[in-house]
C-alpha atoms as a PDB file:
ATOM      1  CA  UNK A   1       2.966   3.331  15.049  1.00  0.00           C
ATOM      2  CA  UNK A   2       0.926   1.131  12.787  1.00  0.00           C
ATOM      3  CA  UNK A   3       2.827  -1.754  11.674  1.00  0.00           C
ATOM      4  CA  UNK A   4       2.064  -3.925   8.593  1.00  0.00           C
ATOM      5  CA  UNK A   5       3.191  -6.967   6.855  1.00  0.00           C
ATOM      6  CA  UNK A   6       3.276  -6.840   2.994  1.00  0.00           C
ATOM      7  CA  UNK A   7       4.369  -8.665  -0.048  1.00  0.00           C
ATOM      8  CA  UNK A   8       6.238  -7.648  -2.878  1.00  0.00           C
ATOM      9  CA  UNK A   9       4.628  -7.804  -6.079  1.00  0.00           C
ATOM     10  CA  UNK A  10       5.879 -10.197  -8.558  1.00  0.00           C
ATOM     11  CA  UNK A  11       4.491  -8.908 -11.682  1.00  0.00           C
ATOM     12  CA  UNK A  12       3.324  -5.313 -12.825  1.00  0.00           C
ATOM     13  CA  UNK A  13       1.062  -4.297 -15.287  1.00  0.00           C
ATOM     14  CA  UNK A  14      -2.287  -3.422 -15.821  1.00  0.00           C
ATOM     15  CA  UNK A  15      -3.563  -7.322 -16.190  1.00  0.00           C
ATOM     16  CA  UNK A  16      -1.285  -8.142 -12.661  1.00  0.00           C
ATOM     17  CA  UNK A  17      -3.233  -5.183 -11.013  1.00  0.00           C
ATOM     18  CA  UNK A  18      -6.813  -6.586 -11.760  1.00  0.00           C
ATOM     19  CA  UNK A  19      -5.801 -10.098 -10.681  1.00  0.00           C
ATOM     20  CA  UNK A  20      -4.541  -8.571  -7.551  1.00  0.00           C
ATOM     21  CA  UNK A  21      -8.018  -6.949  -7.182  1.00  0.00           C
ATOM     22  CA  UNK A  22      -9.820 -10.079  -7.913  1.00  0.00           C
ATOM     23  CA  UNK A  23      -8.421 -11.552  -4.971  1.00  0.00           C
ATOM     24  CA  UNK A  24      -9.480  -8.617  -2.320  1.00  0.00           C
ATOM     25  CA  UNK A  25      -5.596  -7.173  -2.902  1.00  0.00           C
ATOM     26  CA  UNK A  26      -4.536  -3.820  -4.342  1.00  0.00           C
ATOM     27  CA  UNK A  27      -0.938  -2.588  -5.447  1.00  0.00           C
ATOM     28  CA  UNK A  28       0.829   0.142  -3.939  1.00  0.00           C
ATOM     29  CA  UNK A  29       4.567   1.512  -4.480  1.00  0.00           C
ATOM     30  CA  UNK A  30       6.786   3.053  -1.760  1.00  0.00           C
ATOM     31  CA  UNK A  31       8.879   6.194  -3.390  1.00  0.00           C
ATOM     32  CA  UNK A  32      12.185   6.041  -1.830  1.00  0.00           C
ATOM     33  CA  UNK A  33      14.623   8.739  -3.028  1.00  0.00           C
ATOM     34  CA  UNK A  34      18.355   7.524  -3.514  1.00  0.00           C
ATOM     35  CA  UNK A  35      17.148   3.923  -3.728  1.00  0.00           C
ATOM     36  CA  UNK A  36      14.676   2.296  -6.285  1.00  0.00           C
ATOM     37  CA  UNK A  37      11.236   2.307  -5.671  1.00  0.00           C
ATOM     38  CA  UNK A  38       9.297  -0.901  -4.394  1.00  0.00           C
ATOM     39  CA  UNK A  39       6.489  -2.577  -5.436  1.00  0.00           C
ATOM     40  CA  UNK A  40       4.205  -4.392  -2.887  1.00  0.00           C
ATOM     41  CA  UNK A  41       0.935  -5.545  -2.600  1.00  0.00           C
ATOM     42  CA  UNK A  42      -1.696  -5.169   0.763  1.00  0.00           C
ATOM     43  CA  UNK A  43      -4.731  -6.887   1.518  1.00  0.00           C
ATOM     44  CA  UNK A  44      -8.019  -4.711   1.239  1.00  0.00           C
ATOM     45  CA  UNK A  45      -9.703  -5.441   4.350  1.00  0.00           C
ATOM     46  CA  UNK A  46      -6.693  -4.769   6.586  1.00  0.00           C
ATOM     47  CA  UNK A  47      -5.835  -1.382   4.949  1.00  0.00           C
ATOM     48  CA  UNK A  48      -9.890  -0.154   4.627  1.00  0.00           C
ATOM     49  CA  UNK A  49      -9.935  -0.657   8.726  1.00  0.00           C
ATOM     50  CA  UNK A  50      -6.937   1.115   9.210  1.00  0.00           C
ATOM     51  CA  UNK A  51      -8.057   4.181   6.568  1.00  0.00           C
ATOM     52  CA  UNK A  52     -10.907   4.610   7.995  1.00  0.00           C
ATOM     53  CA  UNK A  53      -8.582   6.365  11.114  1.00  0.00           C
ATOM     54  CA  UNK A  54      -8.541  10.032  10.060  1.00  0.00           C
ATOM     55  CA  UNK A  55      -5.172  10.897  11.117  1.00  0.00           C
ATOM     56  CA  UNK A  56      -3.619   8.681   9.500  1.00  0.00           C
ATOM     57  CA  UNK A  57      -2.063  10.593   6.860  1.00  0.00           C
ATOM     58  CA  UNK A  58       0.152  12.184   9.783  1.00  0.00           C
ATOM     59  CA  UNK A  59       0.793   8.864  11.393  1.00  0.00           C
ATOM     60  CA  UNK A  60       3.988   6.801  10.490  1.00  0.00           C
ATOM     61  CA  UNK A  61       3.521   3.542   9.297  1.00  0.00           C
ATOM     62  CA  UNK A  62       6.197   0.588   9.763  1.00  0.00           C
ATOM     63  CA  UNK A  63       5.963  -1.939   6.794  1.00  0.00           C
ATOM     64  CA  UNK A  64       7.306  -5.007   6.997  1.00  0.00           C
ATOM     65  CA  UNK A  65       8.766  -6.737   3.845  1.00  0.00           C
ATOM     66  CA  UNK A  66      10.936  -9.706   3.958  1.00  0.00           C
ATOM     67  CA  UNK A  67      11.884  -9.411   7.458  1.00  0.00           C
ATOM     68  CA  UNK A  68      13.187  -5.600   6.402  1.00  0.00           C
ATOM     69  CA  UNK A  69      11.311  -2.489   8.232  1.00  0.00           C
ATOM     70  CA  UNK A  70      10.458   0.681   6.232  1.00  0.00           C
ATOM     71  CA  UNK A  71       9.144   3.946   7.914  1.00  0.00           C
ATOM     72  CA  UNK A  72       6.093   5.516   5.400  1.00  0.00           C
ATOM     73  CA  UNK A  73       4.226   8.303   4.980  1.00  0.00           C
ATOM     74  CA  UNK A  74       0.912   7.997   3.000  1.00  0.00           C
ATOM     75  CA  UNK A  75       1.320   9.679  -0.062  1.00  0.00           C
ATOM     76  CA  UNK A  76      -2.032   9.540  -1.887  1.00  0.00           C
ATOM     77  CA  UNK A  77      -4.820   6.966  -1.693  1.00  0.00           C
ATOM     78  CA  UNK A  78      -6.984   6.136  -4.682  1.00  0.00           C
ATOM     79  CA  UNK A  79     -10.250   5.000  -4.592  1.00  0.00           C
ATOM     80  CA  UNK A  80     -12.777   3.869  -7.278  1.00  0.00           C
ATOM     81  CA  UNK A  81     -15.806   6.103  -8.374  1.00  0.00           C
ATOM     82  CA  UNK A  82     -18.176   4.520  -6.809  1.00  0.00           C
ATOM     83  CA  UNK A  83     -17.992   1.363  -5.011  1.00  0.00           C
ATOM     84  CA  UNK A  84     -16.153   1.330  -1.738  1.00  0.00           C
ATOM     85  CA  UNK A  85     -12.746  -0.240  -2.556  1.00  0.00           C
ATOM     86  CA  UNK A  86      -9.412   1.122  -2.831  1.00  0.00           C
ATOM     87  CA  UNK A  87      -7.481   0.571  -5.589  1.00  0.00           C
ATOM     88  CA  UNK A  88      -4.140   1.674  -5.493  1.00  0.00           C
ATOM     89  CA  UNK A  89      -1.627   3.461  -2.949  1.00  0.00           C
ATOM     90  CA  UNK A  90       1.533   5.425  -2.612  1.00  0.00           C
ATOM     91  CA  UNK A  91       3.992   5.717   0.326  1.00  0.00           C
ATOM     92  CA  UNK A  92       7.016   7.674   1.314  1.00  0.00           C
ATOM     93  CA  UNK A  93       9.851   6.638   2.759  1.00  0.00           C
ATOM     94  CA  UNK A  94      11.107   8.257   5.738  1.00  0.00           C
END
């Protein structure tokens, strides 16, 4: 099981998303379904070397937020046209 350590975000919006990006970060949300959803924020190179895995849309992912675990799924993964960068994620929670 991949484990990995992640803030939460502490603004949203389409201006906090492009600062986010500006400094090699992207925003992602874990979809929970009796609790509210969660809004984090991972580091670019860490998540591009672990993508690059092909099964890891099966695998389980621990995240690690505040000293509290969550068990994800990868929900979707979205990518920009062109250049090689992610730019936003969604996760399920186990």
């Amino acid at each position: 099981m991949i484990t990995i350590n992640v803030d939460k975000r502490k603004k949203e919006g389409k201006s906090a998303s492009r600062r986010l990006r500006l400094k090699n970060k992207f925003p992602a949300v874990i979809y929970c379904n009796s609790e509210p959803n969660i809004c984090i924020e991972l580091d670019h190179n860490i998540i591009c070397n672990i993508v690059l895995n092909s099964d890891i849309y099966k695998e389980k992912i621990l995240l690690l937020i505040d000293n509290v675990k969550y068990k994800v799924k990868i929900q979707s993964i979205q990518r920009h046209a062109f250049k090689a960068k992610i730019i936003h994620m969604d996760f399920l929670k186990i």
